[in-house]
Protein backbone atom coordinates (compact mmCIF):
# COMPACT_ATOMS: atom_id res chain seq x y z
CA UNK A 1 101.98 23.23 -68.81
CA UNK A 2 100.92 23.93 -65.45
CA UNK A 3 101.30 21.14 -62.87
CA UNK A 4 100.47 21.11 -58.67
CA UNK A 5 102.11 18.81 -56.78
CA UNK A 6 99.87 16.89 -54.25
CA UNK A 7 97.00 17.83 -52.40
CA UNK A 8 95.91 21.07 -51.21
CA UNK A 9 98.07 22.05 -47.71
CA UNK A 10 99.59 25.48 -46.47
CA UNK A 11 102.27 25.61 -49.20
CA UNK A 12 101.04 25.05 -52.94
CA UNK A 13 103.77 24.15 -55.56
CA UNK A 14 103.37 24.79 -59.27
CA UNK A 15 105.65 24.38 -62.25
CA UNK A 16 105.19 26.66 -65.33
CA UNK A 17 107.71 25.72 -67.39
CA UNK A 18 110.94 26.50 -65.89
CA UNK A 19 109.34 28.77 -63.30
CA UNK A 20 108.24 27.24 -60.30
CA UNK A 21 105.57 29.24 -58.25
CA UNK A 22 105.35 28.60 -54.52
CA UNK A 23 102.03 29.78 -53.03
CA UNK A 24 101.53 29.73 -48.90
CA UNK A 25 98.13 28.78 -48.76
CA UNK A 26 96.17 29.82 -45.67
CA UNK A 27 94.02 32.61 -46.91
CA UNK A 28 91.91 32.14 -43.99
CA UNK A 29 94.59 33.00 -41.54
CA UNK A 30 96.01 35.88 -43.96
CA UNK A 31 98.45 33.36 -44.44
CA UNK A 32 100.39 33.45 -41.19
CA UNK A 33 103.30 31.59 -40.22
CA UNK A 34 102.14 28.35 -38.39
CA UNK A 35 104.44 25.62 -37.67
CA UNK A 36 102.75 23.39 -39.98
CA UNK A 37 103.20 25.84 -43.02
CA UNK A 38 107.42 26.64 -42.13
CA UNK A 39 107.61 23.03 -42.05
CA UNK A 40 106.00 22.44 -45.18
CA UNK A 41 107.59 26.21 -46.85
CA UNK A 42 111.34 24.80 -45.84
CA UNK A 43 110.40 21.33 -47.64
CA UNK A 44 109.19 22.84 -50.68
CA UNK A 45 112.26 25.09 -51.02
CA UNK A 46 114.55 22.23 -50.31
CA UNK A 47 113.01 19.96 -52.69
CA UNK A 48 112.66 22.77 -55.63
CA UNK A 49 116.02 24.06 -54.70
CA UNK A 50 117.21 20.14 -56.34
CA UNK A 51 115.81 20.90 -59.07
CA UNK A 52 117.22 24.88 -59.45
CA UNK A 53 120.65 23.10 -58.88
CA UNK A 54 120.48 21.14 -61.78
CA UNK A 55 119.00 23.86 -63.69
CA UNK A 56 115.48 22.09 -64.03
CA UNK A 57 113.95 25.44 -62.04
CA UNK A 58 115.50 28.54 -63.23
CA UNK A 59 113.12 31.20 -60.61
CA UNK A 60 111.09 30.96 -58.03
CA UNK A 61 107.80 33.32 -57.61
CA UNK A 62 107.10 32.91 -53.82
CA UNK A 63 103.54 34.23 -53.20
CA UNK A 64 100.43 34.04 -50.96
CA UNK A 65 96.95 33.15 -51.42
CA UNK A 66 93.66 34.85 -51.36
CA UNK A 67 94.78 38.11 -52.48
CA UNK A 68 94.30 39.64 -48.73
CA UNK A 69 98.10 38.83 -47.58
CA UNK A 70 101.30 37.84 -48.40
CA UNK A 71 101.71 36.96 -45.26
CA UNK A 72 100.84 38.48 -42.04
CA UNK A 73 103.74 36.85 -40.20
CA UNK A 74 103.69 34.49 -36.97
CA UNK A 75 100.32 33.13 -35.96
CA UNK A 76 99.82 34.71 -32.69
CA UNK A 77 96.46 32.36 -31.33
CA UNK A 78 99.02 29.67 -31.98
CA UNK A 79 101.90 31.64 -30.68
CA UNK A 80 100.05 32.23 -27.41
CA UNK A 81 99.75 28.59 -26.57
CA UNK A 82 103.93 27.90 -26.59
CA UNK A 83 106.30 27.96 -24.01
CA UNK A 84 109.30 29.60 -24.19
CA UNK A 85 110.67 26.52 -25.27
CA UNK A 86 108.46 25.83 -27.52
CA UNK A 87 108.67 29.60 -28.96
CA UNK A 88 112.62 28.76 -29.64
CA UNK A 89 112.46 25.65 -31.59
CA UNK A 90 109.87 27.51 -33.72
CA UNK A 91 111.94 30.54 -34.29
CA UNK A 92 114.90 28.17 -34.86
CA UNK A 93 112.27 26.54 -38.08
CA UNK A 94 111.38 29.82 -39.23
CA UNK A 95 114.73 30.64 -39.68
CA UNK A 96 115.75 27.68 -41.50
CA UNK A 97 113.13 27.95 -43.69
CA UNK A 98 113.57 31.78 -44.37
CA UNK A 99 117.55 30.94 -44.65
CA UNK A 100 116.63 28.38 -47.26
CA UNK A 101 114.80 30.72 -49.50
CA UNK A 102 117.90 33.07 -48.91
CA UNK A 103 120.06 30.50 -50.32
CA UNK A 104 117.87 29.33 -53.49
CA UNK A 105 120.28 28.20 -55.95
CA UNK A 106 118.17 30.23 -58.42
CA UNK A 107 116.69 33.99 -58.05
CA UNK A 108 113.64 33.92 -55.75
CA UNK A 109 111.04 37.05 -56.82
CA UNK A 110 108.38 37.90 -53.97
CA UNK A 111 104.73 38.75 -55.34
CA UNK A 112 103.61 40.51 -52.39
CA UNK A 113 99.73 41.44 -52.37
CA UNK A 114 97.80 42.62 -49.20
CA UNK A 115 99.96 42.59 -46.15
CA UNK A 116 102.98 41.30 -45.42
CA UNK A 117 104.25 42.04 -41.47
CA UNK A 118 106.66 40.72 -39.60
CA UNK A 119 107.59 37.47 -40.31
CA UNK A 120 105.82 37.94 -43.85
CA UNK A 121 107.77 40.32 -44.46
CA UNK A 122 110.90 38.78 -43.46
CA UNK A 123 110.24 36.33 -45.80
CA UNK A 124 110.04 39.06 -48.82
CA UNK A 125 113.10 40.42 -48.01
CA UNK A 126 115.19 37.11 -47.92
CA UNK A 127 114.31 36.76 -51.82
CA UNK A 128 116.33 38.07 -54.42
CA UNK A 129 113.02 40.91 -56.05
CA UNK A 130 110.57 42.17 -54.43
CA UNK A 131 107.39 42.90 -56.29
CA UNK A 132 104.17 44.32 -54.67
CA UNK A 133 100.52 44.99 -55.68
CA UNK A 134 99.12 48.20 -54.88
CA UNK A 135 96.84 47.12 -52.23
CA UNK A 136 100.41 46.17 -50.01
CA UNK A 137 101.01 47.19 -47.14
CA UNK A 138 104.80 45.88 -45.25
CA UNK A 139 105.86 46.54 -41.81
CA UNK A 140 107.99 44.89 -39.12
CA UNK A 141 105.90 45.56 -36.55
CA UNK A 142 107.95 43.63 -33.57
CA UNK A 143 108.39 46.25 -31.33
CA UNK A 144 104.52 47.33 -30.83
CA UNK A 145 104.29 43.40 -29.94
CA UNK A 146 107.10 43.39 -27.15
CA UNK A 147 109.78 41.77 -29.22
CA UNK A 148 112.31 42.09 -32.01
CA UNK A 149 112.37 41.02 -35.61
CA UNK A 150 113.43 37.48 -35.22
CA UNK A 151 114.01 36.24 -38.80
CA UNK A 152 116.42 38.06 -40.29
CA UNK A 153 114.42 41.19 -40.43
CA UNK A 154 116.61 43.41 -38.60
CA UNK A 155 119.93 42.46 -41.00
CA UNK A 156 118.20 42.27 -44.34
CA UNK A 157 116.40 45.77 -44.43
CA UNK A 158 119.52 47.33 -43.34
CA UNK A 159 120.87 45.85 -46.46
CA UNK A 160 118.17 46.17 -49.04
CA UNK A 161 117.02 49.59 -47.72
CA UNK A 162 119.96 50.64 -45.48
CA UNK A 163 120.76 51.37 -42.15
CA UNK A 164 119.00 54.52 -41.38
CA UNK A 165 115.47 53.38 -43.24
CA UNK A 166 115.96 49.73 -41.30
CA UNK A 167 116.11 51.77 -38.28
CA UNK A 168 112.98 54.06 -38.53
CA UNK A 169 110.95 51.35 -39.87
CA UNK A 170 112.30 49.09 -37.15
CA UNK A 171 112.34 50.96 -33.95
CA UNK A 172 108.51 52.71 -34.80
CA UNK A 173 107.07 49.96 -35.97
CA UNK A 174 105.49 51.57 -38.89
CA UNK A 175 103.69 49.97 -42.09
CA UNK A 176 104.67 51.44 -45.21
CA UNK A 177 101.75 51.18 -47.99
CA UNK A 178 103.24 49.68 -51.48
CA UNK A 179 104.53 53.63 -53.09
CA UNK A 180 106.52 54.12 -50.05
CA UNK A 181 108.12 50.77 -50.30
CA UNK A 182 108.87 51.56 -53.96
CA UNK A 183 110.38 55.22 -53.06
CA UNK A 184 112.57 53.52 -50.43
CA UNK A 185 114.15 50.94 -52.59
CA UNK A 186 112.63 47.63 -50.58
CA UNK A 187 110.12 46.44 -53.79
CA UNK A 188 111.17 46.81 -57.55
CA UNK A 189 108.10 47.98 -58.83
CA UNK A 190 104.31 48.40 -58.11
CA UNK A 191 101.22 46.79 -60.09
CA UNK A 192 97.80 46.67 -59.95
CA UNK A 193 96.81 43.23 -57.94
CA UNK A 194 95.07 41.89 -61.09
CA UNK A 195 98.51 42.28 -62.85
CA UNK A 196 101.12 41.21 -60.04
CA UNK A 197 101.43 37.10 -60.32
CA UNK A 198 101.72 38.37 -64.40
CA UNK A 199 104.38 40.84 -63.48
CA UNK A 200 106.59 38.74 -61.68
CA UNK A 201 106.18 35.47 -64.28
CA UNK A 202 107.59 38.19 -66.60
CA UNK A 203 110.73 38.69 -64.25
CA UNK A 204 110.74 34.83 -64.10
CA UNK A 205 110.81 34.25 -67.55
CA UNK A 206 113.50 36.94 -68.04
CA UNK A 207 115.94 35.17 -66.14
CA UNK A 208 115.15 31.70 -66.87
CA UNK A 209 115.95 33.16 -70.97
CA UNK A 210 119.58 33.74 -69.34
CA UNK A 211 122.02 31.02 -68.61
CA UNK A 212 121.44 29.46 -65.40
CA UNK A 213 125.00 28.80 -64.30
CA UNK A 214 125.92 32.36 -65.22
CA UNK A 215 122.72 33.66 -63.57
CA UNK A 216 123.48 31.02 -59.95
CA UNK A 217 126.83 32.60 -59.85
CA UNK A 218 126.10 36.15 -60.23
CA UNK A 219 123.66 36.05 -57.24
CA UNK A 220 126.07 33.79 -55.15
CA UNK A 221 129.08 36.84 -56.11
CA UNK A 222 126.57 39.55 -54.86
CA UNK A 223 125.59 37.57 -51.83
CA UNK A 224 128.90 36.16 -50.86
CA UNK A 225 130.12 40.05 -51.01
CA UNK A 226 128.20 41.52 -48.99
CA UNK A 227 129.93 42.65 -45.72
CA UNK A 228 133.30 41.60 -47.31
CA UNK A 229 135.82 44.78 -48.07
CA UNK A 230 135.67 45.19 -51.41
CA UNK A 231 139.55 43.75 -52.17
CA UNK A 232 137.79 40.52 -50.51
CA UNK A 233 134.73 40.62 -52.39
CA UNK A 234 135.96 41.26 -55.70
CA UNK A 235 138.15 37.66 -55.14
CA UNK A 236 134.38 36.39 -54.52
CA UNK A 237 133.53 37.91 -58.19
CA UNK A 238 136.27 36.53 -59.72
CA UNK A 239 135.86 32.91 -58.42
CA UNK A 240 132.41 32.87 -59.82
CA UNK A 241 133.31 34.49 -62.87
CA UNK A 242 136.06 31.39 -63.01
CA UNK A 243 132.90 28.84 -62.23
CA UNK A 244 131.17 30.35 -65.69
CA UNK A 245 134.48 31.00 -67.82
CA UNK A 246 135.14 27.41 -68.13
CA UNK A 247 131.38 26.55 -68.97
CA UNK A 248 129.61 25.35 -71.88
CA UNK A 249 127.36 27.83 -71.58
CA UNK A 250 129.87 30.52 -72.68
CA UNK A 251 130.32 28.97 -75.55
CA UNK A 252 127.01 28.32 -76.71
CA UNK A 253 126.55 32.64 -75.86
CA UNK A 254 129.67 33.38 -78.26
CA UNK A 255 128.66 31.16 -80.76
CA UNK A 256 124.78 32.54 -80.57
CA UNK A 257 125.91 36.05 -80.59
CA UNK A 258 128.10 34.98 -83.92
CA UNK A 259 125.40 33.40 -85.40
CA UNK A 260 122.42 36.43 -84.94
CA UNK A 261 119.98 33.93 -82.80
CA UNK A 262 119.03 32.91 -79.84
CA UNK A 263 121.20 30.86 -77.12
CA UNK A 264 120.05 27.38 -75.46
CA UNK A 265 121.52 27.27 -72.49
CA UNK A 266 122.12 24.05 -70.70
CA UNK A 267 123.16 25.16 -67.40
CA UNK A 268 126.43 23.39 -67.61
């Protein structure tokens, strides 16, 4: 059963089953990053990320409407009318909100049609997969603009794509169309745009079949490792293997496995 929470705003909320589908909804405006949509796209990740904790939600498809963008990043005729001041305390929400999709207690899969630039695509690289129609186009395009990447762009393409691809894409400014995003490792796989919000429910429902604790500590053991030397992050493995070890869920996967069939996991 589908279900939309509320009326329509710039962020759209859907449960389908256990996948919830989060949908920035300013088609108009190629779906750039107001201060009334990160406002609304931090809430809606806070309030879902409740209900991944207690293994209600299992993924999270973030996506944009209209087909035309992702997102195109900041809004710039809005952008234009802040002071510096006002420029900082927006940054400082973009970030949280970008942070919070980072640290989803479940995986987070990016459906990225049309473009996604700067800030967009900021926002695709803090989730977990990264899938893209083939009418994408991606760039952090900061530099041709005067300024930097701002939310996390410059750390987390370093790390999903490395350092010497971060830098080239960085420092020119380029867009990269949806084949060269696949060749460099940044998006899992290419569809046609018909088939992407299909493609990515597919991912969902893959991992919500898996057990959600098990699943929740995997990602935190590959996040909380990064960076570490690998003595350090291997103790970050084995606490979250401990976390899972001890669950019911391994039980209920031992006995399944005994018993030919299927596992329900409880996320507990």
């Amino acid at each position: 059963m589908t279900t939309s929470s509320g009326a329509p705003g710039p962020v759209l909320v859907e449960r389908r089953g256990a996948t919830a589908i989060l949908t920035l909804n300013r088609p108009a405006a190629m779906n750039a990053l107001s201060v009334e949509l990160v406002a609304a796209l931090e809430q809606a990740v806070r309030d879902l990320g409740g209900l991944a904790a207690s293994g209600d939600v299992r993924a999270l498809v973030l996506t944009g409407a209209g087909g035309k963008a992702f997102c195109a990043g900041a809004d710039l005729k809005e952008r234009r009318a802040m002071s510096l001041a006002d420029t900082r305390r927006f940054l400082a929400s973009l970030n949280a909100a970008v942070d919070a999709v980072a640290a989803f207690p479940a995986p987070v899969i990016a459906a990225v049609a049309g473009a996604a630039f700067g800030g967009g695509f900021e926002l695709a690289l803090a989730c977990d997969i990264r899938l893209c129609a083939d009418n994408a186009m991606l760039g952090l395009v900061e530099v041709r603009l005067g300024i930097i990447p701002g939310a996390g762009g410059t750390q987390r393409l370093a790390r999903v794509a490395g350092v010497a691809v971060a830098k080239e894409l960085i420092l020119t400014g380029r867009r990269i169309d949806a084949a060269q995003a696949r060749m460099l490792g940044i998006v899992s796989s290419v569809h046609p745009a018909a088939d992407l919000m299909g493609a990515a429910e597919a991912v969902a429902a893959e991992i919500a079949a898996a057990a959600p604790l098990a699943v929740a500590q995997a990602k935190r053991a590959i996040d909380g490792g990064l960076g570490l030397p690998l003595g350090d992050a291997l103790a970050v493995e084995r606490a979250s293997y401990e976390v899972v070890l001890k669950s019911e869920d391994r039980e209920e996967g031992l006995r399944a496995f005994a018993e030919k069939r299927q596992p329900s996991f409880k996320g507990k």
